[in-house]
C-alpha atoms as a PDB file:
ATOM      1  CA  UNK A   1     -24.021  46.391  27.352  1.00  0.00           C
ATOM      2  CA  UNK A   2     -25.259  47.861  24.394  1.00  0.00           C
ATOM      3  CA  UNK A   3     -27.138  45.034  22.945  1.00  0.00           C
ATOM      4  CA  UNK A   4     -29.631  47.420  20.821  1.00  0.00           C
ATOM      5  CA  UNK A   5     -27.295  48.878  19.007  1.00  0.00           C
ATOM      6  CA  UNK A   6     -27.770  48.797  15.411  1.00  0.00           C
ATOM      7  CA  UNK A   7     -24.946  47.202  13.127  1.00  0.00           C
ATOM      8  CA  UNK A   8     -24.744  50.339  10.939  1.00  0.00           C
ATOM      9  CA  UNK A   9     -22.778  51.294  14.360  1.00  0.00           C
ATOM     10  CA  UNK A  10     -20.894  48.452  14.999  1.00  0.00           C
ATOM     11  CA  UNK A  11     -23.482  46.631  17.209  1.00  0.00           C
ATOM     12  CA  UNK A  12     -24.783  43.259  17.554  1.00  0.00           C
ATOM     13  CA  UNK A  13     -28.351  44.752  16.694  1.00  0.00           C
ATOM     14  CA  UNK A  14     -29.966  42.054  19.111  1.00  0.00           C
ATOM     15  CA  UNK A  15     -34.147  42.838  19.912  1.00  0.00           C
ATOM     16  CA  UNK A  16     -35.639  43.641  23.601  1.00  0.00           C
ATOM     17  CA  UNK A  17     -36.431  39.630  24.417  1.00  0.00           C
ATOM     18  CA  UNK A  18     -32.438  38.885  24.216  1.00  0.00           C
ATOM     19  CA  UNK A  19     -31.609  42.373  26.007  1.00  0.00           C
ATOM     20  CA  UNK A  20     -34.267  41.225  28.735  1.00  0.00           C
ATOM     21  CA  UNK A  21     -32.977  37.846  29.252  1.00  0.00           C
ATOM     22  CA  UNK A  22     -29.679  39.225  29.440  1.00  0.00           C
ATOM     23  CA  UNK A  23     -30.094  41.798  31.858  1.00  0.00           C
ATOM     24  CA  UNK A  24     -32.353  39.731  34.191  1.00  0.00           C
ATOM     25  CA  UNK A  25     -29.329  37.320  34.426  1.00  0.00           C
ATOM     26  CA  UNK A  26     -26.936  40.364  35.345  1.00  0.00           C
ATOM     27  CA  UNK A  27     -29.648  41.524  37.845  1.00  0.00           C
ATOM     28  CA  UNK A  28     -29.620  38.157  39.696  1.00  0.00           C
ATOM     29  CA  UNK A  29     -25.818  38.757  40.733  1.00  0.00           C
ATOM     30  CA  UNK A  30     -26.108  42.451  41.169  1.00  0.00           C
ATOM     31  CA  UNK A  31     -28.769  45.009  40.247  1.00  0.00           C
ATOM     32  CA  UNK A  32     -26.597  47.956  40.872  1.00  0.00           C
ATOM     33  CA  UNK A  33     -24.196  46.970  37.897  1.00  0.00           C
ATOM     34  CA  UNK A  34     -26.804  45.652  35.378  1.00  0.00           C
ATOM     35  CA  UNK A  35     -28.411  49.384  35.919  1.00  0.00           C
ATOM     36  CA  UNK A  36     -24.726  51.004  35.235  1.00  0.00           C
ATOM     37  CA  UNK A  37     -24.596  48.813  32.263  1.00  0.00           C
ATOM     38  CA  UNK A  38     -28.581  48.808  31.595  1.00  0.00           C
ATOM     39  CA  UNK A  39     -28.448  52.398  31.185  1.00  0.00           C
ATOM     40  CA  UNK A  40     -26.755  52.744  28.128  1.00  0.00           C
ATOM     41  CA  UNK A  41     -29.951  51.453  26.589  1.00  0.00           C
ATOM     42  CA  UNK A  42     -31.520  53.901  27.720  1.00  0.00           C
ATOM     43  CA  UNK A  43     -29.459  56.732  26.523  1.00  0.00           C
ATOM     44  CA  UNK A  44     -29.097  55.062  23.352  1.00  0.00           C
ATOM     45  CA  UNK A  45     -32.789  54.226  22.514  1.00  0.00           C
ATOM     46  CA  UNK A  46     -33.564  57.923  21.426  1.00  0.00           C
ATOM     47  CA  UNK A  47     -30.385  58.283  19.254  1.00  0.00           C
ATOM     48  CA  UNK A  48     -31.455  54.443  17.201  1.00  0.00           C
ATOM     49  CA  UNK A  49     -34.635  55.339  16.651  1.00  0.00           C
ATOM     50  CA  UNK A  50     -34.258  59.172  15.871  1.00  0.00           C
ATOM     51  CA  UNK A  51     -30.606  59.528  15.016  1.00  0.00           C
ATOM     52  CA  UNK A  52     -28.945  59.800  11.396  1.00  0.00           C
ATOM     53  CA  UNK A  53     -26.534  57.189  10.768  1.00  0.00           C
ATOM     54  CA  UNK A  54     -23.928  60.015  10.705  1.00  0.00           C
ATOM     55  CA  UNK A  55     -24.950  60.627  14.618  1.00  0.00           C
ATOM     56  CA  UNK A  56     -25.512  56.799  15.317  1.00  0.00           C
ATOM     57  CA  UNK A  57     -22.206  55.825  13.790  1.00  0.00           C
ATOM     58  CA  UNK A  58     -20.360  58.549  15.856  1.00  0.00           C
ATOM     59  CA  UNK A  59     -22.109  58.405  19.235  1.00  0.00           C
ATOM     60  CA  UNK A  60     -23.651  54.535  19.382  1.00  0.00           C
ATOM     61  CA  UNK A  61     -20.382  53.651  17.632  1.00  0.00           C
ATOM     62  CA  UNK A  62     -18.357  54.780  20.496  1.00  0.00           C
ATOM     63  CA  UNK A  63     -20.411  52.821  22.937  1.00  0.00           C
ATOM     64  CA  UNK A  64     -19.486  49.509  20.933  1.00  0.00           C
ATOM     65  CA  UNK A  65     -15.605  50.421  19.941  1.00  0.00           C
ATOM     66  CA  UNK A  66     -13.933  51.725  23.236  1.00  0.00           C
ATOM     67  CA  UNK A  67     -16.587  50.625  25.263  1.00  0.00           C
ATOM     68  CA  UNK A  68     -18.055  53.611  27.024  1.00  0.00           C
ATOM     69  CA  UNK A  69     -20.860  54.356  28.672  1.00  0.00           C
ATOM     70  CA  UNK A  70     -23.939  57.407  28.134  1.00  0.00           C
ATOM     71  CA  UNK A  71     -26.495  58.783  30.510  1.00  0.00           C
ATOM     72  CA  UNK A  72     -30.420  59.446  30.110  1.00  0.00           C
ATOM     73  CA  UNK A  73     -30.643  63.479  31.244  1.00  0.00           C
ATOM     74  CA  UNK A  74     -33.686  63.928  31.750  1.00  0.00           C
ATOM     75  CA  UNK A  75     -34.660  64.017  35.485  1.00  0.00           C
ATOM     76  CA  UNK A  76     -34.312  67.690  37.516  1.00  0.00           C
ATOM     77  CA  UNK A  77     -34.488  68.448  40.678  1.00  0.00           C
ATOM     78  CA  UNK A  78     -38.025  69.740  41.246  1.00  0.00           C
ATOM     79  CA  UNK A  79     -39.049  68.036  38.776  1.00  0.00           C
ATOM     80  CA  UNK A  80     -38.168  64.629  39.060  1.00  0.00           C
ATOM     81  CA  UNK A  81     -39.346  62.640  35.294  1.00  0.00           C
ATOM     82  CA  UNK A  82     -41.719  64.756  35.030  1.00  0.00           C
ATOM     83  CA  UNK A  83     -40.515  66.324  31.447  1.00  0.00           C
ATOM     84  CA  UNK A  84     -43.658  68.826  31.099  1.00  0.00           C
ATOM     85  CA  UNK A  85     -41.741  70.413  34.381  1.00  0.00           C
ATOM     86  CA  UNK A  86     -38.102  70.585  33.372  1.00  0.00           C
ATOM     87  CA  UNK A  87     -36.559  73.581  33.651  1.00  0.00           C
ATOM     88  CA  UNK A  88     -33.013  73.358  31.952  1.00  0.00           C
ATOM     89  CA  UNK A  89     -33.374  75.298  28.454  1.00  0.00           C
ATOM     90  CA  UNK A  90     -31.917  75.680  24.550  1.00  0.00           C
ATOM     91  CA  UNK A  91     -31.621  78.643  23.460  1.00  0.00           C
ATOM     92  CA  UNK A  92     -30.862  78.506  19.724  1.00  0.00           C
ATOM     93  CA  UNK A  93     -27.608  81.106  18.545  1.00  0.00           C
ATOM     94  CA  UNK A  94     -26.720  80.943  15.405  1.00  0.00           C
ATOM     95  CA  UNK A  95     -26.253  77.763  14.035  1.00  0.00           C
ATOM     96  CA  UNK A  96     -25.470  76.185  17.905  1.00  0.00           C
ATOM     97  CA  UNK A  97     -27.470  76.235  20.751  1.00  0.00           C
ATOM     98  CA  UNK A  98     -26.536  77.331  24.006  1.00  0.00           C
ATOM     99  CA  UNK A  99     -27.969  74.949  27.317  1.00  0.00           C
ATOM    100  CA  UNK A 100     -28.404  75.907  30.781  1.00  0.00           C
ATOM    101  CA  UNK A 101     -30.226  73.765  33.709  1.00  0.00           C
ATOM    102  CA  UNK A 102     -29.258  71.246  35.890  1.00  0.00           C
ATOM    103  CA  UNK A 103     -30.261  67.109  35.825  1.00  0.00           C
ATOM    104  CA  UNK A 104     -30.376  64.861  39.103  1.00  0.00           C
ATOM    105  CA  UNK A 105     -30.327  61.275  39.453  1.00  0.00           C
ATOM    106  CA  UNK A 106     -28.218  60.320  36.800  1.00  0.00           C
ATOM    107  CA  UNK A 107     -27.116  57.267  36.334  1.00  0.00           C
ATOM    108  CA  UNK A 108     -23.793  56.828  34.593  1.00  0.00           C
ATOM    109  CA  UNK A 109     -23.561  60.418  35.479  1.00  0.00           C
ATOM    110  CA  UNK A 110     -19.871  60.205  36.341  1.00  0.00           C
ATOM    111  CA  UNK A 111     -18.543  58.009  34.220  1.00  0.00           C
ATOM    112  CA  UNK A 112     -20.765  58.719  30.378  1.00  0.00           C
ATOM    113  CA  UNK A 113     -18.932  60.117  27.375  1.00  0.00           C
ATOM    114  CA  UNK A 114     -21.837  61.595  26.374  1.00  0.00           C
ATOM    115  CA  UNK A 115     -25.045  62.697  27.397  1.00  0.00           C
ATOM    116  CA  UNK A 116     -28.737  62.386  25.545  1.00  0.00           C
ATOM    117  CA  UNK A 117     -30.381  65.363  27.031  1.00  0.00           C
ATOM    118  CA  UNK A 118     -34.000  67.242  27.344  1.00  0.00           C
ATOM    119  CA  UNK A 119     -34.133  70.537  27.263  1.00  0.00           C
ATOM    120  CA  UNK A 120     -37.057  73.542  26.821  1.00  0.00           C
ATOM    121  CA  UNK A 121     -36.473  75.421  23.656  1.00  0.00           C
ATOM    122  CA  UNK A 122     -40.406  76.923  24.119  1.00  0.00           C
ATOM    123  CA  UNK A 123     -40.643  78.909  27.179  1.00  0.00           C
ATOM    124  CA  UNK A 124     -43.944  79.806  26.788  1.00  0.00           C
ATOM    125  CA  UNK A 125     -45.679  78.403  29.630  1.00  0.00           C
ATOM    126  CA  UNK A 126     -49.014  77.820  27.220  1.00  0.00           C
ATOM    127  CA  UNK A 127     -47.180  75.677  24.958  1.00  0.00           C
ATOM    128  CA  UNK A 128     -47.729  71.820  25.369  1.00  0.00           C
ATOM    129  CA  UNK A 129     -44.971  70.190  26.122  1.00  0.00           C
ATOM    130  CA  UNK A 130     -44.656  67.862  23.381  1.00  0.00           C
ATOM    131  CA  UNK A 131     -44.199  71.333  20.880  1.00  0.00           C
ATOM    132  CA  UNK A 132     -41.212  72.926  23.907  1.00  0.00           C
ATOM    133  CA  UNK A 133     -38.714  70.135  24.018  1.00  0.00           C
ATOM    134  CA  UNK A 134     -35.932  69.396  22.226  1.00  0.00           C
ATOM    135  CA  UNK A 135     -33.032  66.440  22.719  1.00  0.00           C
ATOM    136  CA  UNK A 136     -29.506  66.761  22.262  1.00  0.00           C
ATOM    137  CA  UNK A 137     -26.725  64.725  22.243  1.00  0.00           C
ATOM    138  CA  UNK A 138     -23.777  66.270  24.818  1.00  0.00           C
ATOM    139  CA  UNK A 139     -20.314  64.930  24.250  1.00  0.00           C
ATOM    140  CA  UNK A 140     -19.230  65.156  28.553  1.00  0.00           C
ATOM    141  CA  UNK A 141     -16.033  67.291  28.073  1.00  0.00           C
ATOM    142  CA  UNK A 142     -17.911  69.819  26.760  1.00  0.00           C
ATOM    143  CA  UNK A 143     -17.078  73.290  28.408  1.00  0.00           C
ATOM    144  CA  UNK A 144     -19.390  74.372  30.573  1.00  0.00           C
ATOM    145  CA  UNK A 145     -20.744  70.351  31.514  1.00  0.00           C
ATOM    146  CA  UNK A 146     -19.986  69.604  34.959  1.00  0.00           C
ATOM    147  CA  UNK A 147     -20.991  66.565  36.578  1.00  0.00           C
ATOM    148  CA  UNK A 148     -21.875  66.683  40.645  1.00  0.00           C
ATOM    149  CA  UNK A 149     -21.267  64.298  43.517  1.00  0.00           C
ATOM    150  CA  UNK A 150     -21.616  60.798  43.462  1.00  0.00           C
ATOM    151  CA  UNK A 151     -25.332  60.280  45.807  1.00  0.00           C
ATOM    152  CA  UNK A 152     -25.634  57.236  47.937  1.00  0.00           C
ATOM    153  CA  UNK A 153     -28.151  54.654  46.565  1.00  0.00           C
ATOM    154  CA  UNK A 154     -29.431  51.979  49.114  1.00  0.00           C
ATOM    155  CA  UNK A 155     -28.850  48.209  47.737  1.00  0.00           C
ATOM    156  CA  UNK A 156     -27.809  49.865  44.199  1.00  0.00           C
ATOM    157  CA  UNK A 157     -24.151  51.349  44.971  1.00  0.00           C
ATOM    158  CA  UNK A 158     -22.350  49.728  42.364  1.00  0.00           C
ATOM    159  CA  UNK A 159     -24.467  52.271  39.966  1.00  0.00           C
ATOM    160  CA  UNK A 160     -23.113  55.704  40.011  1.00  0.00           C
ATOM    161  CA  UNK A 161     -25.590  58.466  39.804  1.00  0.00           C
ATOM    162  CA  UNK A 162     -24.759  61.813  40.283  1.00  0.00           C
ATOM    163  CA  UNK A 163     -26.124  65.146  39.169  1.00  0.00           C
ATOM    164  CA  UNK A 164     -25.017  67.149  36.001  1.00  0.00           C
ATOM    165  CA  UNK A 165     -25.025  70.364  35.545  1.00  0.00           C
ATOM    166  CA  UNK A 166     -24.948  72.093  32.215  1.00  0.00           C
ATOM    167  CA  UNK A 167     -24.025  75.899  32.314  1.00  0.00           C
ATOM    168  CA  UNK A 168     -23.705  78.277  28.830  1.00  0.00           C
ATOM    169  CA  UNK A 169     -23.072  74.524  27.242  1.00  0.00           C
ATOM    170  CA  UNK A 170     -22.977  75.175  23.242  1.00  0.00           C
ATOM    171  CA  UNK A 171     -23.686  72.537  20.703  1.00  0.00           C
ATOM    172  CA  UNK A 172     -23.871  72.439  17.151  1.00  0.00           C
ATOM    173  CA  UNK A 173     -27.281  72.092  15.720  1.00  0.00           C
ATOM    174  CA  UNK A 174     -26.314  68.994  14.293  1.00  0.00           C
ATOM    175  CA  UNK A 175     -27.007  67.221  17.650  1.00  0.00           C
ATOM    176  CA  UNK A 176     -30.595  67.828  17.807  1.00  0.00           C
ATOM    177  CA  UNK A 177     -32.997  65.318  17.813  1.00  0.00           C
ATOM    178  CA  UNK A 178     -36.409  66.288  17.825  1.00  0.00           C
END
């Protein structure tokens, strides 16, 4: 729906109490589409309140303009939302970095443009994991980003979550968040 999303980027800019009317309204007919549509909230979130405007005019602008959709990667298999466990890595080459891991659970896997994605960068298993992270924005046609079968979700099939898997994916450094 992308209701957050700032003007600067073409959005309507509205706060969390319209978003959460909103979306309990959508709920009430069908939770498994307000979640498709829900979702891009949560892919955006880290790109409004981390993002230049250069990156939130290209990626949130998208999400207003065509409309598209985006996908939270952050979940693993393993793992589950537990980000100090997360396995898929950054390494950084050059002025790009180069990612390789696997997410599970995503929803809008199949059908996002792009992808807001957590990776390791700090292998080290004694560093914390709030120094080892680092986000990245994933455009989905990106070589090497491939996105897995659709899974079966009980009372929420209208949302389509899939796994995606990201092997020798490179991305400029622009595209890092934090």
């Amino acid at each position: 729906m992308n209701l957050e999303v700032p003007a600067i980027a073409g959005g309507l800019g509205l706060g969390v109490t319209e978003d959460c009317i909103i979306c309990e309204e959508l709920a009430y007919g069908c939770s498994g589409i307000e979640t498709a549509l829900a979702a891009n909230g949560l892919a955006s979130c880290p790109v409004i309140l981390s993002g230049s405007d250069a990156i939130k005019k290209e990626y949130l602008g998208r999400l207003v303009n065509e409309p598209l959709m985006a996908a939270y990667c952050v979940t693993e298999p393993g793992a589950g939302s537990d980000v100090a466990n997360i396995r898929t890595t950054a390494v950084k080459k050059g002025d790009e970095y180069v990612i390789n891991g696997q997410k599970m659970w995503i929803t809008n896997g199949g059908h996002a443009n792009w992808y807001f994605v957590l990776t390791r960068t700090n292998t080290d298993p004694k560093c914390p994991a709030s120094k080892a992270m680092t986000a990245f924005v994933v455009d989905r046609d990106t070589p090497g980003v491939s996105v897995g079968k659709k899974e079966i979700n009980m009372g929420q099939r209208a949302s389509d979550t899939r796994g995606v898997h990201f092997e020798d994916v490179r991305v400029p450094a622009k595209v890092v968040y934090f």
